[in-house]
N, C-alpha and C. Protein backbone atom coordinates (compact mmCIF):
# COMPACT_ATOMS: atom_id res chain seq x y z
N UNK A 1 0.83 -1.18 0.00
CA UNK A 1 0.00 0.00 0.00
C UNK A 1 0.87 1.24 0.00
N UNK A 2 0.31 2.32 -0.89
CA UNK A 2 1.15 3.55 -0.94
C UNK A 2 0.52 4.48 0.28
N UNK A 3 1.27 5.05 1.34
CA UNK A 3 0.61 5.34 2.67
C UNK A 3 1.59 7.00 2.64
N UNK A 4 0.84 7.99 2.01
CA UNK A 4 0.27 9.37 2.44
C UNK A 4 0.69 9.65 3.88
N UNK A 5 2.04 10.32 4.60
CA UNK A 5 1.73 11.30 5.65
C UNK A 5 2.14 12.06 5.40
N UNK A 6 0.88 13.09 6.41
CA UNK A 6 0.77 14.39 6.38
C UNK A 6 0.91 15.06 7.35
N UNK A 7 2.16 16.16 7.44
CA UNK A 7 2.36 17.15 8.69
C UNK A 7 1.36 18.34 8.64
N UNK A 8 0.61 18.71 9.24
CA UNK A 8 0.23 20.27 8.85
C UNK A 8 0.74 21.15 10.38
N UNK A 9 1.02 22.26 9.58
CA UNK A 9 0.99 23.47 10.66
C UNK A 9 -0.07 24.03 11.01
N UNK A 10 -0.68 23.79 11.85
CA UNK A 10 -1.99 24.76 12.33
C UNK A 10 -1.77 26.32 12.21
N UNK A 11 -2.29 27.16 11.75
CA UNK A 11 -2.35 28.49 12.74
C UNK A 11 -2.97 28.76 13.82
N UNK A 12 -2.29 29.28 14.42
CA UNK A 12 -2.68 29.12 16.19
C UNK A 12 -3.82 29.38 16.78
N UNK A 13 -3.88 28.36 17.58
CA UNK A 13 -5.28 28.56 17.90
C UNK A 13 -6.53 27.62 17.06
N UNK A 14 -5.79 27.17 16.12
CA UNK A 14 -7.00 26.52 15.53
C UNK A 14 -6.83 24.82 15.43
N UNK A 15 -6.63 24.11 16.77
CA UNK A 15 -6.01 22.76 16.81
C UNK A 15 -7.68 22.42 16.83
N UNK A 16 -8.54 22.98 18.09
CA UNK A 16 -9.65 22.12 18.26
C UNK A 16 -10.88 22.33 17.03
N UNK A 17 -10.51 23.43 16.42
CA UNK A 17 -11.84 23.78 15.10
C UNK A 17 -11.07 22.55 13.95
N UNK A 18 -9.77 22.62 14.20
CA UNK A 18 -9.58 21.22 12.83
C UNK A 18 -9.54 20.29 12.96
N UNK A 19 -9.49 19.63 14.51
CA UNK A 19 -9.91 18.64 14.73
C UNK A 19 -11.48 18.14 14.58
N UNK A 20 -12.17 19.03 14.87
CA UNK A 20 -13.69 18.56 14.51
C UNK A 20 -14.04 18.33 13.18
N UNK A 21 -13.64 19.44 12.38
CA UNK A 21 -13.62 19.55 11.12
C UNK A 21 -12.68 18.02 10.47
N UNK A 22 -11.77 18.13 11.31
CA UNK A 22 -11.01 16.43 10.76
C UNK A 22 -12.00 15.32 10.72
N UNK A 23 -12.81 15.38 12.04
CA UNK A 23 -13.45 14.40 12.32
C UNK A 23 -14.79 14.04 11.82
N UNK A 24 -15.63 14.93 11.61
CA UNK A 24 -17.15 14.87 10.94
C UNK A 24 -16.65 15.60 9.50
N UNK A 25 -16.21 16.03 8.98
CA UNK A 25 -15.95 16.14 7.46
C UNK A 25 -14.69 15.68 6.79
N UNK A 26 -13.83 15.86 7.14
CA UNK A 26 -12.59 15.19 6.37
C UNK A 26 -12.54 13.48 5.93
N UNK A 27 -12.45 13.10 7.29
CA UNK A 27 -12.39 11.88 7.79
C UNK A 27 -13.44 10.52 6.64
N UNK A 28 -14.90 11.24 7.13
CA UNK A 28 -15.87 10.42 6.01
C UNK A 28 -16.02 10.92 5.18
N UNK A 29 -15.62 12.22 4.73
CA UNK A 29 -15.16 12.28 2.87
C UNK A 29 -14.59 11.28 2.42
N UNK A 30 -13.46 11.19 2.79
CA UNK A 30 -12.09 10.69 2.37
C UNK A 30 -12.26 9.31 2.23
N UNK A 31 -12.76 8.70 3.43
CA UNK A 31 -13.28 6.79 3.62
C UNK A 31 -14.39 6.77 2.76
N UNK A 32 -15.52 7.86 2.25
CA UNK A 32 -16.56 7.50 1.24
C UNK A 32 -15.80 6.90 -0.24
N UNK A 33 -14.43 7.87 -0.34
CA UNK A 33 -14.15 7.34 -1.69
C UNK A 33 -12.94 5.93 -1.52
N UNK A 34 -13.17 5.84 -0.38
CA UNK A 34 -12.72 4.38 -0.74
C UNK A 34 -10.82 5.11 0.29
N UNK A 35 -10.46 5.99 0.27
CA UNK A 35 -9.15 6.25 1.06
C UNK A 35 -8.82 5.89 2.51
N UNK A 36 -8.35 5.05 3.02
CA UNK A 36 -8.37 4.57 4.34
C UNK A 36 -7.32 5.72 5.15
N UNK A 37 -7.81 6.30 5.76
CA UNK A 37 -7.48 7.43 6.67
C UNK A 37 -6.76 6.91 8.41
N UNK A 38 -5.70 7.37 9.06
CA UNK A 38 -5.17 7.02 10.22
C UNK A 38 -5.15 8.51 11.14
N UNK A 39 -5.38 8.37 11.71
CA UNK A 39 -5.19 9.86 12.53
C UNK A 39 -6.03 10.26 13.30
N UNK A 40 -6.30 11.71 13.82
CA UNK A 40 -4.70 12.66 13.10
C UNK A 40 -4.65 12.16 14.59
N UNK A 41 -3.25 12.49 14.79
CA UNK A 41 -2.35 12.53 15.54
C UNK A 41 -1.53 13.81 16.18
N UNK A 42 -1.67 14.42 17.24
CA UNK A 42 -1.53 16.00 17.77
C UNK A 42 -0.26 15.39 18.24
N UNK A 43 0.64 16.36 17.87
CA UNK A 43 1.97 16.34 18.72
C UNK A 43 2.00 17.05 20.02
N UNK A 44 2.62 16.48 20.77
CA UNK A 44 2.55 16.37 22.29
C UNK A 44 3.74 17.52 22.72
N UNK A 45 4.63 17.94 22.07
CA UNK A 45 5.22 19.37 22.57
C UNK A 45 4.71 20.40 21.60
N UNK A 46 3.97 20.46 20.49
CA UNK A 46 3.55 21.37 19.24
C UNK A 46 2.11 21.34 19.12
N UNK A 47 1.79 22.53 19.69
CA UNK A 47 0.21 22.13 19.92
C UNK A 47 -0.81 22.44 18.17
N UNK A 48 -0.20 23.29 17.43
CA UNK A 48 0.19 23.78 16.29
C UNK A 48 0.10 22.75 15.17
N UNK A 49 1.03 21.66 15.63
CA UNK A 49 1.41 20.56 14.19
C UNK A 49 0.19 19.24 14.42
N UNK A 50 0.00 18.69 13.71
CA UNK A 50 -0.78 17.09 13.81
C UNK A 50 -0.26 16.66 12.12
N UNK A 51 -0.37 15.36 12.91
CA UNK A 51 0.13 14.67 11.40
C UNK A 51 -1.01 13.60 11.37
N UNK A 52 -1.17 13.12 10.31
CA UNK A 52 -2.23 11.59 9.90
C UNK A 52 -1.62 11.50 8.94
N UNK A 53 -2.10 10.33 8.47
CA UNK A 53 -1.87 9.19 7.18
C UNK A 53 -3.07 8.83 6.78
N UNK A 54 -2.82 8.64 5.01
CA UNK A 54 -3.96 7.80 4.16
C UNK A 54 -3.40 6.92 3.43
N UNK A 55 -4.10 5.61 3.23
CA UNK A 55 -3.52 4.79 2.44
C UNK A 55 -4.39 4.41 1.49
N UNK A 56 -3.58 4.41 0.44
CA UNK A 56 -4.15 3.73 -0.91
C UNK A 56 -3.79 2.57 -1.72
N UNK A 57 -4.28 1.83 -2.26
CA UNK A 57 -4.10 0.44 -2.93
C UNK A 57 -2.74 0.40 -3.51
N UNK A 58 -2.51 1.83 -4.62
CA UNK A 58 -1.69 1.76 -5.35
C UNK A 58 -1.19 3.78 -6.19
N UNK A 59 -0.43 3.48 -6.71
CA UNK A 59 0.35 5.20 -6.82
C UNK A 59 -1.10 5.48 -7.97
N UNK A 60 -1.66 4.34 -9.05
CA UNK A 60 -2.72 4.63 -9.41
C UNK A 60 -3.90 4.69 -8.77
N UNK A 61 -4.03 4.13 -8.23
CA UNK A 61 -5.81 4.77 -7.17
C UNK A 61 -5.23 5.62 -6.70
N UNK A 62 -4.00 5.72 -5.93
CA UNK A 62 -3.98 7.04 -5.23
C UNK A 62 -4.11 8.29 -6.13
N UNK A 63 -3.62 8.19 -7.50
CA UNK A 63 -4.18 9.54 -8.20
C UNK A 63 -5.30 9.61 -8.20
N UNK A 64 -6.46 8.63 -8.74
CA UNK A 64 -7.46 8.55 -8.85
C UNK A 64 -8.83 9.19 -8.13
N UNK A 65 -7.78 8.86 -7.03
CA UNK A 65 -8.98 8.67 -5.59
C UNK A 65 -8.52 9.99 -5.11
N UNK A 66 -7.57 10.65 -5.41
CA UNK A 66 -7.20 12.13 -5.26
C UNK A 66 -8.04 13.24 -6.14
N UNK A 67 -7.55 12.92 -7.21
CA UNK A 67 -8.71 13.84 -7.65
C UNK A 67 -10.30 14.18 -7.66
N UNK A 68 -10.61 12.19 -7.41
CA UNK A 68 -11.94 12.70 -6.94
C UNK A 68 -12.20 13.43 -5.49
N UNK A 69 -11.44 13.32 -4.86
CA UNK A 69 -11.69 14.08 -3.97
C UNK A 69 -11.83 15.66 -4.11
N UNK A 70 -10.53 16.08 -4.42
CA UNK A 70 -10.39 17.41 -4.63
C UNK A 70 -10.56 18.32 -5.87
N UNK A 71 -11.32 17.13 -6.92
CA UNK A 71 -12.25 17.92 -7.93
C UNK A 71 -13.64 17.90 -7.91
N UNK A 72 -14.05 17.29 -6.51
CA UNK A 72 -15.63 16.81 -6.52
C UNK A 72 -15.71 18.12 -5.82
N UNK A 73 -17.59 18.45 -5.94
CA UNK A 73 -18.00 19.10 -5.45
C UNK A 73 -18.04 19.80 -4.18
N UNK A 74 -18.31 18.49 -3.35
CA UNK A 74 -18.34 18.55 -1.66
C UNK A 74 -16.59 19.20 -1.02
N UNK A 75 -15.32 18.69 -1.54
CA UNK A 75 -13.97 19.69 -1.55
C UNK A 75 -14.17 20.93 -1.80
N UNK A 76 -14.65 21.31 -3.24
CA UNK A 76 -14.26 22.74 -4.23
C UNK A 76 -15.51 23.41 -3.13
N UNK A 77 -16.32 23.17 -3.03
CA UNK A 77 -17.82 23.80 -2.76
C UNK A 77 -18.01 24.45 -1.24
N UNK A 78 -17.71 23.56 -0.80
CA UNK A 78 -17.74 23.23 0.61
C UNK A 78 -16.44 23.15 1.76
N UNK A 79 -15.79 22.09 1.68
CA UNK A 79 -14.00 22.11 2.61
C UNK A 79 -13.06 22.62 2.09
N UNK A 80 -12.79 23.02 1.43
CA UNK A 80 -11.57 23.84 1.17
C UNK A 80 -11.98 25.03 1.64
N UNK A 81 -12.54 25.72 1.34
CA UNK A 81 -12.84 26.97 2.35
C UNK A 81 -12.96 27.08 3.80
N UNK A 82 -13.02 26.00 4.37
CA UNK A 82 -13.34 25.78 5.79
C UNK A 82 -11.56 25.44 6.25
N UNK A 83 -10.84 24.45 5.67
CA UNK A 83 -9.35 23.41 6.09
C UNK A 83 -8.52 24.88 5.74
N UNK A 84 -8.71 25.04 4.47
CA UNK A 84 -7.50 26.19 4.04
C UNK A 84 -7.07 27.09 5.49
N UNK A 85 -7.93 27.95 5.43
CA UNK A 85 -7.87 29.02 6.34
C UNK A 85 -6.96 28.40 8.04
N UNK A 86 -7.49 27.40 8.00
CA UNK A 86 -6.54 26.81 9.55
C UNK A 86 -5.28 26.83 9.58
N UNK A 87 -4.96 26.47 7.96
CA UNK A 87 -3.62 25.93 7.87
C UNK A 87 -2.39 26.73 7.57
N UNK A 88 -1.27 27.07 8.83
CA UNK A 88 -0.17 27.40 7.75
C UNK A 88 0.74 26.90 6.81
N UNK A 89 0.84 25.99 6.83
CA UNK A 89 1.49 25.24 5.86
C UNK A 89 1.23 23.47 6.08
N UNK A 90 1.92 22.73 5.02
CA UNK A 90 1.71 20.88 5.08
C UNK A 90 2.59 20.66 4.43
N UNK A 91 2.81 19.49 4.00
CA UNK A 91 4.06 18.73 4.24
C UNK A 91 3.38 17.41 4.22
N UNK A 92 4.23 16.47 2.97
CA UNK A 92 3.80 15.16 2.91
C UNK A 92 4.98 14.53 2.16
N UNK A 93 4.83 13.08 2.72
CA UNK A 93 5.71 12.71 1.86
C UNK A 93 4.96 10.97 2.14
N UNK A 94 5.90 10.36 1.21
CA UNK A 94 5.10 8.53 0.20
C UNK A 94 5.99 8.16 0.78
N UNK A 95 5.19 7.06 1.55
CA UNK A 95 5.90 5.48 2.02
C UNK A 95 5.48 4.47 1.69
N UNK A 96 5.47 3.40 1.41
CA UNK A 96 4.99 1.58 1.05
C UNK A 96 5.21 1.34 2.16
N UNK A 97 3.81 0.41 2.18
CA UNK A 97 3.89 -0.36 4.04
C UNK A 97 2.88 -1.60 3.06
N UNK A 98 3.01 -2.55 3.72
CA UNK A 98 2.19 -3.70 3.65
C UNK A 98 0.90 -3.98 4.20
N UNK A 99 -0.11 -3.88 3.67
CA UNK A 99 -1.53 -3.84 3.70
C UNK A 99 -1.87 -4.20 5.15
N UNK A 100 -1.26 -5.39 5.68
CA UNK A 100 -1.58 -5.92 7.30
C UNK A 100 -1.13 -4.82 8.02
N UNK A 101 -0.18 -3.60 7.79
CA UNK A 101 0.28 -2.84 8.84
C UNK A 101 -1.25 -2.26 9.01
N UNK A 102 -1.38 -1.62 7.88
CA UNK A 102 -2.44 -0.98 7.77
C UNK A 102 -3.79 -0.89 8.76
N UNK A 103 -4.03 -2.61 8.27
CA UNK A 103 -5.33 -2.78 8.76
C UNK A 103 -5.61 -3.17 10.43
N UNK A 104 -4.18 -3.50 11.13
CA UNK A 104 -3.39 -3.09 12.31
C UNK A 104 -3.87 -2.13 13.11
N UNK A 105 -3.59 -0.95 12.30
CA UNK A 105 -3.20 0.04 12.68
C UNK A 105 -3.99 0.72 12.73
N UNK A 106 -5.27 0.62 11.98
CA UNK A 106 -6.87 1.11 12.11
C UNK A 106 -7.20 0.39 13.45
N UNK A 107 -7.32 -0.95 13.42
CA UNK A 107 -8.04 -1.84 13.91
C UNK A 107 -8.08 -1.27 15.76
N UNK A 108 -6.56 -0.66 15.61
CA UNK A 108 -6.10 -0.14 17.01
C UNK A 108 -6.84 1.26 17.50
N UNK A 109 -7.14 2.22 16.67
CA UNK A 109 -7.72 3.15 16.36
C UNK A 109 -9.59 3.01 16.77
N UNK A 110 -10.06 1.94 16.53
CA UNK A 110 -11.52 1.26 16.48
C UNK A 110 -11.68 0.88 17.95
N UNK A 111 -10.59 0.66 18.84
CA UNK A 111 -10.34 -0.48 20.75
C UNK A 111 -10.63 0.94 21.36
């Protein structure tokens, strides 16, 4: 699996509005189109940064499943106007992990 993490910089002050926003909109966007989502994860001296991960089948679904995201309606229309504004900056970078980490690593997330 090609596994998506993502650093973002909050602007300050806005850890608990993007966490909600992570949680009732990001989150089941993202799992509607099929993207298996890990996170987020708040760093514990940076109240500012959180990182999560998404994983995808392959570098092709992951384009795939990218654009539908962020050329569909519910992104352009709706969340991007809401995520943008939180954020000062992000940061990502591609790792391969093996599908069992994955489903691990949710599964832990679900206890």
């Amino acid at each position: 699996m090609i596994v998506e993490i993502r650093t973002y910089r909050l602007k300050p002050g806005m850890r608990d509005g993007f966490l909600a926003f992570f949680r009732t909109e990001a989150i089941p966007l993202q799992r509607s189109l099929g993207i298996r989502v890990a996170g987020p994860f708040v760093d514990i001296d940076d109240p500012d940064r959180v990182v999560w991960a998404r994983a995808f089948p392959s570098f092709a679904e992951r384009e795939r499943m990218k654009a539908e995201l962020y050329e569909g309606d519910t992104w352009i229309r709706e969340l991007e106007g809401i995520v943008m504004p939180m954020l000062e900056r992000y940061d990502s970078i591609l790792t391969e992990t093996p599908e069992w980490f994955i489903d691990e690593l949710l599964a832990c997330e679900r206890s």
